[in-house]
PDB file of N, CA and C in Angstrom:
ATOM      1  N   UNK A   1     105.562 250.841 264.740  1.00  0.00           N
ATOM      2  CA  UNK A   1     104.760 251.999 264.371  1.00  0.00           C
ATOM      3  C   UNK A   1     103.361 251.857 264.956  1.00  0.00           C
ATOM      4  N   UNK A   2     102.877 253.141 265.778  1.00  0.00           N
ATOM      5  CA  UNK A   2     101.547 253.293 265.750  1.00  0.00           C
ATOM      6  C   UNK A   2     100.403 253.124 264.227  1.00  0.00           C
ATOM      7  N   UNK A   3      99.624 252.528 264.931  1.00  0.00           N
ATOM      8  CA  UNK A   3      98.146 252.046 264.045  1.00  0.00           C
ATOM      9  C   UNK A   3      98.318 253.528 263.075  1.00  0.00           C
ATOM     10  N   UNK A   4      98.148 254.759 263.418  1.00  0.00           N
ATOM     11  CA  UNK A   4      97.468 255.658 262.553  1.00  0.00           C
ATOM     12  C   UNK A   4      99.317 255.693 262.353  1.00  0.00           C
ATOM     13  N   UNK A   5     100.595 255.845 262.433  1.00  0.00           N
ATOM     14  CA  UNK A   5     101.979 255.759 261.606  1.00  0.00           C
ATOM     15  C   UNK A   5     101.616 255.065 260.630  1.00  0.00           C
ATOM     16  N   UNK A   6     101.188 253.519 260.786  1.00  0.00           N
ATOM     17  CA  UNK A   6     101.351 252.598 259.678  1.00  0.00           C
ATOM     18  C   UNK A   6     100.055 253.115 258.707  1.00  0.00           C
ATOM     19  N   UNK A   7      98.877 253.739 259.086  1.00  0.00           N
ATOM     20  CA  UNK A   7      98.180 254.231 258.255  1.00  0.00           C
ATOM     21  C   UNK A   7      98.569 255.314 257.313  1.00  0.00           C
ATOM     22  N   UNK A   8      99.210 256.009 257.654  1.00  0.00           N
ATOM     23  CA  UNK A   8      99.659 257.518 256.740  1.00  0.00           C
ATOM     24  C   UNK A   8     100.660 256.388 255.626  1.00  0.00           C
ATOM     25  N   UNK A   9     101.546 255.983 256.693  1.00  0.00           N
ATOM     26  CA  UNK A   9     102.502 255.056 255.890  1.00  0.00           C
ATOM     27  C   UNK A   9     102.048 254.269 254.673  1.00  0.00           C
ATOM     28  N   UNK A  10     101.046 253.712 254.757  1.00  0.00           N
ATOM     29  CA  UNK A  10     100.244 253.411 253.490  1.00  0.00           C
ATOM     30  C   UNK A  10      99.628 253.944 252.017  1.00  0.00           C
ATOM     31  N   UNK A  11      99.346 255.166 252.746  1.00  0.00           N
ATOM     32  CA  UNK A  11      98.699 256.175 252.237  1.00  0.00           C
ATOM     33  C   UNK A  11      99.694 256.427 251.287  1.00  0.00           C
ATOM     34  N   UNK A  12     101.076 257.088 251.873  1.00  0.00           N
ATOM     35  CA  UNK A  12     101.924 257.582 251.028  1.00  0.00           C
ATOM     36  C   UNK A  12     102.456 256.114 250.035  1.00  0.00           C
ATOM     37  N   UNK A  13     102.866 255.295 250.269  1.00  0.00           N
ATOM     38  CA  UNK A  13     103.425 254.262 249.630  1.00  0.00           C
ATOM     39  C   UNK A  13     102.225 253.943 248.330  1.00  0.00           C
ATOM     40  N   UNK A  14     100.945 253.918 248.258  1.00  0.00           N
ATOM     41  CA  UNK A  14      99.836 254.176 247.674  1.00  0.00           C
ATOM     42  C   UNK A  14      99.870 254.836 246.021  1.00  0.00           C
ATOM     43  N   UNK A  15      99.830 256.335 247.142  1.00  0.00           N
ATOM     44  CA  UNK A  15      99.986 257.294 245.773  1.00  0.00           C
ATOM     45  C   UNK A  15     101.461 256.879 245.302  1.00  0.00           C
ATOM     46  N   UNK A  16     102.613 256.840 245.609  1.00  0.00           N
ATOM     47  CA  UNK A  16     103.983 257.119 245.244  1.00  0.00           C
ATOM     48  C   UNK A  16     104.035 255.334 244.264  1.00  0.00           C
ATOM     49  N   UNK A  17     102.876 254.716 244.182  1.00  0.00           N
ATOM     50  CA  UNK A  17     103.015 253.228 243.818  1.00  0.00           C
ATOM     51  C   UNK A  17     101.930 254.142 242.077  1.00  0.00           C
ATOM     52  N   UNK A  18     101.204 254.469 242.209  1.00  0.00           N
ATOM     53  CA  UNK A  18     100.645 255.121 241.027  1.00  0.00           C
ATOM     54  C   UNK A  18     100.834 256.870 240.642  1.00  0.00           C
ATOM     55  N   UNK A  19     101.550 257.430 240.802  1.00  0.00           N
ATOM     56  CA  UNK A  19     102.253 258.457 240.455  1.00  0.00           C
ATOM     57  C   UNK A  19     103.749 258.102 239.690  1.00  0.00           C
ATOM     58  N   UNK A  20     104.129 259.089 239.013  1.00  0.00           N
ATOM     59  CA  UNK A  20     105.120 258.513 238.208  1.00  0.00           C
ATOM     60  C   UNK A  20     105.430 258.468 237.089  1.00  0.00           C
ATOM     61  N   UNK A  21     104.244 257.827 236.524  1.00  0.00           N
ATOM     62  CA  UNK A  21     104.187 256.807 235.335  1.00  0.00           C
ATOM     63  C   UNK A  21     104.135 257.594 234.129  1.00  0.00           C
ATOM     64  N   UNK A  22     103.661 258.694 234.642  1.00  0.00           N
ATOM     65  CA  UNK A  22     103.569 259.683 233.404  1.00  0.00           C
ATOM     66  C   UNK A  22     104.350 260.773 233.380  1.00  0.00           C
ATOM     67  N   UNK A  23     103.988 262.727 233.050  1.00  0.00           N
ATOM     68  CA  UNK A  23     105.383 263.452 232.584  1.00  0.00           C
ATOM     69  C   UNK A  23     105.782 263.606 234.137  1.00  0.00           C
ATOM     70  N   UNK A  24     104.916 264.138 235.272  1.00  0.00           N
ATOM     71  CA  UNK A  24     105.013 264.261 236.301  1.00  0.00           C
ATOM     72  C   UNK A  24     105.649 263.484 237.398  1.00  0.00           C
ATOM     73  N   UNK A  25     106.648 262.851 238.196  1.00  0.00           N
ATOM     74  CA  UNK A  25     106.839 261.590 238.828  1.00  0.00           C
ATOM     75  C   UNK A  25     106.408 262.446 240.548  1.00  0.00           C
ATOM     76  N   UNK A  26     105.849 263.551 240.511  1.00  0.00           N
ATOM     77  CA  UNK A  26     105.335 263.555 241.970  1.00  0.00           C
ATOM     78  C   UNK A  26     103.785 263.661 242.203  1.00  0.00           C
ATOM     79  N   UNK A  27     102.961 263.400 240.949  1.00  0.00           N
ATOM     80  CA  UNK A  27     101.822 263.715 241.015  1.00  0.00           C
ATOM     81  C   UNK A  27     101.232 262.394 239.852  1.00  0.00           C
ATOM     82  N   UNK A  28      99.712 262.595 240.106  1.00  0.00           N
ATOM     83  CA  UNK A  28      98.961 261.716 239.343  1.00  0.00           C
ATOM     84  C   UNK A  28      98.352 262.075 237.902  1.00  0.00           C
ATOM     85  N   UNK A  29      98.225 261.550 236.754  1.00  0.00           N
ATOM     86  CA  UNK A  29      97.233 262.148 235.599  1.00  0.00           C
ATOM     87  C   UNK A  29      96.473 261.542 235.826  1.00  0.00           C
ATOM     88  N   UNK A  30      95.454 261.998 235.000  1.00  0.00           N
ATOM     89  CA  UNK A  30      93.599 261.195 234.820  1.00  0.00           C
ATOM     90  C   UNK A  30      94.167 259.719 234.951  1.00  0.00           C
ATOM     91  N   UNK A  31      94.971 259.226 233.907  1.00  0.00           N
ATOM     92  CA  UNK A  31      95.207 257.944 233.569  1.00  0.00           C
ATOM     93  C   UNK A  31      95.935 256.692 235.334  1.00  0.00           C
ATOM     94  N   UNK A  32      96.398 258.054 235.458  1.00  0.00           N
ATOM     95  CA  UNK A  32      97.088 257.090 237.542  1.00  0.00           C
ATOM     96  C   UNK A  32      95.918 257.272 238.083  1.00  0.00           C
ATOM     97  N   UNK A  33      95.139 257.986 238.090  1.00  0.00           N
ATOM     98  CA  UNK A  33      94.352 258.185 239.132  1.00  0.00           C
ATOM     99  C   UNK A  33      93.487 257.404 239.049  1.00  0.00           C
ATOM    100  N   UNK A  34      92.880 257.090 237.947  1.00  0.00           N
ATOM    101  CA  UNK A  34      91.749 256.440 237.173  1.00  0.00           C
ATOM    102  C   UNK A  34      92.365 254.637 238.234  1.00  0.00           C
ATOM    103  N   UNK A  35      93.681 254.766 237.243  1.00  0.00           N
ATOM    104  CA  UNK A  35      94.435 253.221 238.261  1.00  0.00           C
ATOM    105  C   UNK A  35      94.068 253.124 239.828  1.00  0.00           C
ATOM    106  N   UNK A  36      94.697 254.481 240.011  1.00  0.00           N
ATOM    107  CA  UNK A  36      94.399 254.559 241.958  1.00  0.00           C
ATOM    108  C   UNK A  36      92.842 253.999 242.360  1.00  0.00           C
ATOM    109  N   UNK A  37      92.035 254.453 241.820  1.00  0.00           N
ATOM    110  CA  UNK A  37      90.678 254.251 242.213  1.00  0.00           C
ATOM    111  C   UNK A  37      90.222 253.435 241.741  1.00  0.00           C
ATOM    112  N   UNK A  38      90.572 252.886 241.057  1.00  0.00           N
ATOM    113  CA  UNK A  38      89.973 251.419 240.227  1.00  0.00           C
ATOM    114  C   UNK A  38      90.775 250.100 240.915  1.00  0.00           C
ATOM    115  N   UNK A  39      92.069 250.511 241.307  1.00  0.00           N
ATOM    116  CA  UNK A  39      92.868 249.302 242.352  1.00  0.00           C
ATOM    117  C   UNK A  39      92.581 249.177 243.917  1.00  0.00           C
ATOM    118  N   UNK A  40      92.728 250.603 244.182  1.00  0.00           N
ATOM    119  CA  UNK A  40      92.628 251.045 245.636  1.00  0.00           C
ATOM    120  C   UNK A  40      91.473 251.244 246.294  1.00  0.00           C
ATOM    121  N   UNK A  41      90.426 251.203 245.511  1.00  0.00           N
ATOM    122  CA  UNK A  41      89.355 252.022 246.086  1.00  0.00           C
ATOM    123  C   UNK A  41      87.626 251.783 245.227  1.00  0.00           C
ATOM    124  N   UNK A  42      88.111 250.383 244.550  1.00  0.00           N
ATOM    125  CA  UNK A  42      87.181 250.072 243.291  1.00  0.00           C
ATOM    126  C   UNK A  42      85.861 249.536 243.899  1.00  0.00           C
ATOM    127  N   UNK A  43      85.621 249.639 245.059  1.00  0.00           N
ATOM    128  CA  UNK A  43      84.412 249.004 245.963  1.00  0.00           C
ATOM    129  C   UNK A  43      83.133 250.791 245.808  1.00  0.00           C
ATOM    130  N   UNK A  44      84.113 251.500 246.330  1.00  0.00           N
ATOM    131  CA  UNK A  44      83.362 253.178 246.118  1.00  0.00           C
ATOM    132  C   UNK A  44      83.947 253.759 244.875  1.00  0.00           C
ATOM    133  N   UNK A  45      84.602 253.317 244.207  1.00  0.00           N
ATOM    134  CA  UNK A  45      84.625 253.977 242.619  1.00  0.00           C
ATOM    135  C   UNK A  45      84.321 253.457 241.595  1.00  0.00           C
ATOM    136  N   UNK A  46      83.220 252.218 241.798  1.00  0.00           N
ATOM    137  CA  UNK A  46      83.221 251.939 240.718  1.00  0.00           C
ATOM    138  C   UNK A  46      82.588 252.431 239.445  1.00  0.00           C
ATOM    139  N   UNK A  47      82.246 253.822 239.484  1.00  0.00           N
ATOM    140  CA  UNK A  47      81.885 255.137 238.177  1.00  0.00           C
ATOM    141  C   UNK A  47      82.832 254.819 237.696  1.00  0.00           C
ATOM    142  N   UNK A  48      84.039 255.320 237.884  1.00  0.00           N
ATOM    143  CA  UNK A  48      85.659 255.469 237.788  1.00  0.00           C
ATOM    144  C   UNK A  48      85.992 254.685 236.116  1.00  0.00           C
ATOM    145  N   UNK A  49      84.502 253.512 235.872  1.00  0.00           N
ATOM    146  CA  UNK A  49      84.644 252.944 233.994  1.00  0.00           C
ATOM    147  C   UNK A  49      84.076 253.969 233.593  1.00  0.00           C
ATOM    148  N   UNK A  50      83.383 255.069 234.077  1.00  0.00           N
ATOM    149  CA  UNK A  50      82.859 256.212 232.970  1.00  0.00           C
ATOM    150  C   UNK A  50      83.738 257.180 233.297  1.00  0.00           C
ATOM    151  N   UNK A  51      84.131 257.588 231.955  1.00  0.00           N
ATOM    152  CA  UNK A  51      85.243 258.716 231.655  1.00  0.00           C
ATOM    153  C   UNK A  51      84.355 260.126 232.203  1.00  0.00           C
ATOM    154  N   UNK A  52      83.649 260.037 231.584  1.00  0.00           N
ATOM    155  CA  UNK A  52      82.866 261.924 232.775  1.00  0.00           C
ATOM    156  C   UNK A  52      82.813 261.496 234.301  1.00  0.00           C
ATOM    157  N   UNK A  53      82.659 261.032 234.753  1.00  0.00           N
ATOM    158  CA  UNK A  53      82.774 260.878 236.159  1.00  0.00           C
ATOM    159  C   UNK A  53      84.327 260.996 236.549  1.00  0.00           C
ATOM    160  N   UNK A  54      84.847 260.254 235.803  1.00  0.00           N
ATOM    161  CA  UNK A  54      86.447 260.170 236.343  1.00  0.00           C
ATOM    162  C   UNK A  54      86.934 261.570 235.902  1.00  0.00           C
ATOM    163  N   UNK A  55      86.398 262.278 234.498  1.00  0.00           N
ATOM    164  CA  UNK A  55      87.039 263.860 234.630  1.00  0.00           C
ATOM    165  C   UNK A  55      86.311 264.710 235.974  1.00  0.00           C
ATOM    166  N   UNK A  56      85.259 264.077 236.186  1.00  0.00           N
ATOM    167  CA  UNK A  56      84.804 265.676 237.092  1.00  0.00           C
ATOM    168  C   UNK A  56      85.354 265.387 238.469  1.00  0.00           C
ATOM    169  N   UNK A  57      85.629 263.860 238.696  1.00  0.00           N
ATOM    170  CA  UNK A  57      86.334 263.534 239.983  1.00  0.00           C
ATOM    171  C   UNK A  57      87.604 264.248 239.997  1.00  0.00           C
ATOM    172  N   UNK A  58      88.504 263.721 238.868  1.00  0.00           N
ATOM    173  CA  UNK A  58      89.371 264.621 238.378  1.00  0.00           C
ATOM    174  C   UNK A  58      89.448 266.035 238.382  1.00  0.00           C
ATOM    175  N   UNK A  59      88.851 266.218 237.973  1.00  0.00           N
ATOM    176  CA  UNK A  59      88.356 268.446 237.930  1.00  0.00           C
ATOM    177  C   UNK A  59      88.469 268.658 239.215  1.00  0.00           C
ATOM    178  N   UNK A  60      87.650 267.884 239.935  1.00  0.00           N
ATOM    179  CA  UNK A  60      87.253 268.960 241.503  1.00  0.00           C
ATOM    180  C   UNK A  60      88.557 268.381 242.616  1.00  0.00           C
ATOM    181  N   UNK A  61      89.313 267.786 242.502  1.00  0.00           N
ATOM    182  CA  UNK A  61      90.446 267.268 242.557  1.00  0.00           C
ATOM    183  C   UNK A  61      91.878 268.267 242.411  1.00  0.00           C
ATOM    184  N   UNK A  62      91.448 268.719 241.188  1.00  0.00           N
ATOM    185  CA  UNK A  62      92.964 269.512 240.801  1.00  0.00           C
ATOM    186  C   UNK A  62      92.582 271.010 240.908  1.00  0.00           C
ATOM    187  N   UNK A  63      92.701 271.170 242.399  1.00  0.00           N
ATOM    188  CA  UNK A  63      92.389 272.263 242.924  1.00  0.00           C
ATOM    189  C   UNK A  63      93.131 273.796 241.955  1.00  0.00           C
ATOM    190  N   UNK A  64      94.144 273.646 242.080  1.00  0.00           N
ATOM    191  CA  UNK A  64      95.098 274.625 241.165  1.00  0.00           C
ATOM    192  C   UNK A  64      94.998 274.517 239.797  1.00  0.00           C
ATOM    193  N   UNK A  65      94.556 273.716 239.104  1.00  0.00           N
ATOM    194  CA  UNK A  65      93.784 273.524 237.903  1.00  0.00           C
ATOM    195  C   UNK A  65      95.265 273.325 236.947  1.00  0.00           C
ATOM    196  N   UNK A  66      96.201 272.512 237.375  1.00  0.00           N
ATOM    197  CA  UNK A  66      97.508 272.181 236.832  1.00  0.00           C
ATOM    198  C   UNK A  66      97.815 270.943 236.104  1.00  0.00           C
ATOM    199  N   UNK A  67      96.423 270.352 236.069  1.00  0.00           N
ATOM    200  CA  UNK A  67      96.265 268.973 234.756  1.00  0.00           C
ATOM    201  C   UNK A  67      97.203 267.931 235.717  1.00  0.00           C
ATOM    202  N   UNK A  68      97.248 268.142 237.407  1.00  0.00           N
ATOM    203  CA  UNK A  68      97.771 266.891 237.730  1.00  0.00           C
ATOM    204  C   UNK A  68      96.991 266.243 239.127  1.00  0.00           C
ATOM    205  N   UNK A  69      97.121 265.307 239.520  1.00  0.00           N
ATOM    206  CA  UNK A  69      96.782 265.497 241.267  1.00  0.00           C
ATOM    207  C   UNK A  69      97.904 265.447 241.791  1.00  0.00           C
ATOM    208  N   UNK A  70      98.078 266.792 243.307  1.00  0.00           N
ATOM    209  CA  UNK A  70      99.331 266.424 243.313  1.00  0.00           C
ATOM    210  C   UNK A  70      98.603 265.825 244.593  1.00  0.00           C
ATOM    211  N   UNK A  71      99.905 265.350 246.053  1.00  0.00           N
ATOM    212  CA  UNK A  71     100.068 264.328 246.977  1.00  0.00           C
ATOM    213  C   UNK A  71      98.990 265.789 247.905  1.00  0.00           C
ATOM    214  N   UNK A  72      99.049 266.182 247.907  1.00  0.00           N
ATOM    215  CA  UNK A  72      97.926 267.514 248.986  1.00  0.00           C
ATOM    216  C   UNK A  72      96.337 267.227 248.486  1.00  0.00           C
ATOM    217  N   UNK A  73      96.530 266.763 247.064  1.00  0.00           N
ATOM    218  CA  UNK A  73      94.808 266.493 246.659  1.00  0.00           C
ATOM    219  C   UNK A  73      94.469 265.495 246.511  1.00  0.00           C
ATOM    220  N   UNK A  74      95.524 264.411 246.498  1.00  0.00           N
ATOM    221  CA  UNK A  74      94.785 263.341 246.783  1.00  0.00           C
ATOM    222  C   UNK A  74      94.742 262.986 248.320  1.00  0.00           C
ATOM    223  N   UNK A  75      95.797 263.601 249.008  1.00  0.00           N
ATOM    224  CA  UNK A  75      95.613 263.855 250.795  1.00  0.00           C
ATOM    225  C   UNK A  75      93.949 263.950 250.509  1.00  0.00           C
ATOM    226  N   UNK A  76      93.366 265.039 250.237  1.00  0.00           N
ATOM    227  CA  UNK A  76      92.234 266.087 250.031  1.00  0.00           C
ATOM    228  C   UNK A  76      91.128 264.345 249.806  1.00  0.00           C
ATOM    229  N   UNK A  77      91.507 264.044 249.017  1.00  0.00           N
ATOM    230  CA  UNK A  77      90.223 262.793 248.147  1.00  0.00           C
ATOM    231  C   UNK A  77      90.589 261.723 249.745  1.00  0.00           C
ATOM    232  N   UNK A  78      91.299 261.965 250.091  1.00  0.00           N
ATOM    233  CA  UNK A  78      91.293 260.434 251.166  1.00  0.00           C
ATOM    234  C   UNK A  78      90.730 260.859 252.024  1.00  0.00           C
ATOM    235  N   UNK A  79      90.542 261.941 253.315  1.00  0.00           N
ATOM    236  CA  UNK A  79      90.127 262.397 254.063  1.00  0.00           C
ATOM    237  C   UNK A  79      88.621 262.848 253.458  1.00  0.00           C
ATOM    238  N   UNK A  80      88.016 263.132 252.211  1.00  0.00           N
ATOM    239  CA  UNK A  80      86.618 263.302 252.398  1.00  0.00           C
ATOM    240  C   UNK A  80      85.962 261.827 252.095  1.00  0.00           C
ATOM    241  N   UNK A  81      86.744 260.640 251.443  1.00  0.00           N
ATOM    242  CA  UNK A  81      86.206 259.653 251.477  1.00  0.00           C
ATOM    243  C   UNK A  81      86.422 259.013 252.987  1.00  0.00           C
ATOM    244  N   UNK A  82      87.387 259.165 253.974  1.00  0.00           N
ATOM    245  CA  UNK A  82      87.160 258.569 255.039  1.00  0.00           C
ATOM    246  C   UNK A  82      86.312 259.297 256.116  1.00  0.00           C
ATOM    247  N   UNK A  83      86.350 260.518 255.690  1.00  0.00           N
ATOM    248  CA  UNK A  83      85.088 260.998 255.920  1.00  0.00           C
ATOM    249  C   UNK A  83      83.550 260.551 256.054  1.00  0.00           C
ATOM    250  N   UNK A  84      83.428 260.406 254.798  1.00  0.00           N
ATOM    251  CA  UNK A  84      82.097 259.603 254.430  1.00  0.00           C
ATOM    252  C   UNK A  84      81.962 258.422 255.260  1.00  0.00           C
ATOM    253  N   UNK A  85      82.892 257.631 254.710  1.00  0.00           N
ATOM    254  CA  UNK A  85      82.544 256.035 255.830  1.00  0.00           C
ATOM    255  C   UNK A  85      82.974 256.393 257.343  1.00  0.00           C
ATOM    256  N   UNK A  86      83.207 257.273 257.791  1.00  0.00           N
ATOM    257  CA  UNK A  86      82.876 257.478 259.332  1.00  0.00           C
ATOM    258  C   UNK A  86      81.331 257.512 259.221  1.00  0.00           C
ATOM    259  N   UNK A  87      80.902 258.380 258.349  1.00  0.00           N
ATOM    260  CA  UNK A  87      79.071 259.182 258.725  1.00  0.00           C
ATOM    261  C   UNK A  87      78.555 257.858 258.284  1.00  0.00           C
ATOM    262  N   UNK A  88      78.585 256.927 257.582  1.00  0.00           N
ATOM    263  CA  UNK A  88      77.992 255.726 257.365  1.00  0.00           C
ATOM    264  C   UNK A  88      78.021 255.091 258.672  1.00  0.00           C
ATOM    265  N   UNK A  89      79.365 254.450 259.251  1.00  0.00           N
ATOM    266  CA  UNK A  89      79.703 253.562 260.307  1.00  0.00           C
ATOM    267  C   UNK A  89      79.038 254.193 261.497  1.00  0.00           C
ATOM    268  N   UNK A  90      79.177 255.306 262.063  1.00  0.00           N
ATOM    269  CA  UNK A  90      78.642 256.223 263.299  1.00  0.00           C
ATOM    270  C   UNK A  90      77.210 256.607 263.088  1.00  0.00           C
TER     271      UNK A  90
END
């Protein structure tokens, strides 16, 4: 696999490793997500111990306002955080 194959490849194995767990098995609640970003990503989330931060991350997240994240919004959260650390690095 190409560099950016094995990257997506990650990506998905990621969410599909914290999705599940709850009523939903294709999407995330507060409670996976909270996991996702506190395992995956705990260097830039570390708010993610305060519960208002993690709802409004949450909120602006669940675009359709369906009490889940699905795999398109957290697509959505990976691309504006790799976003960011491009404009840092460049």
């Amino acid at each position: 696999m190409s560099d950016i194959q094995n990257g997506m490849a990650l990506l998905i194995t990621a969410f599909h490793k914290y999705s599940g767990k709850g009523k939903d098995k294709t999407a995330l609640g507060k409670r996976e997500l909270k996991d996702l970003l506190t395992a995956e990503l705990g260097d830039m989330f570390a708010e993610t111990k305060d519960q208002a931060a993690l709802d409004k991350i949450f909120k602006d997240l669940d675009v359709n306002a369906d009490g889940v994240v699905d795999f398109q919004e957290y697509i959505t959260l990976i691309a504006l955080v790799t976003m960011l650390c491009n404009d840092k690095v460049y």
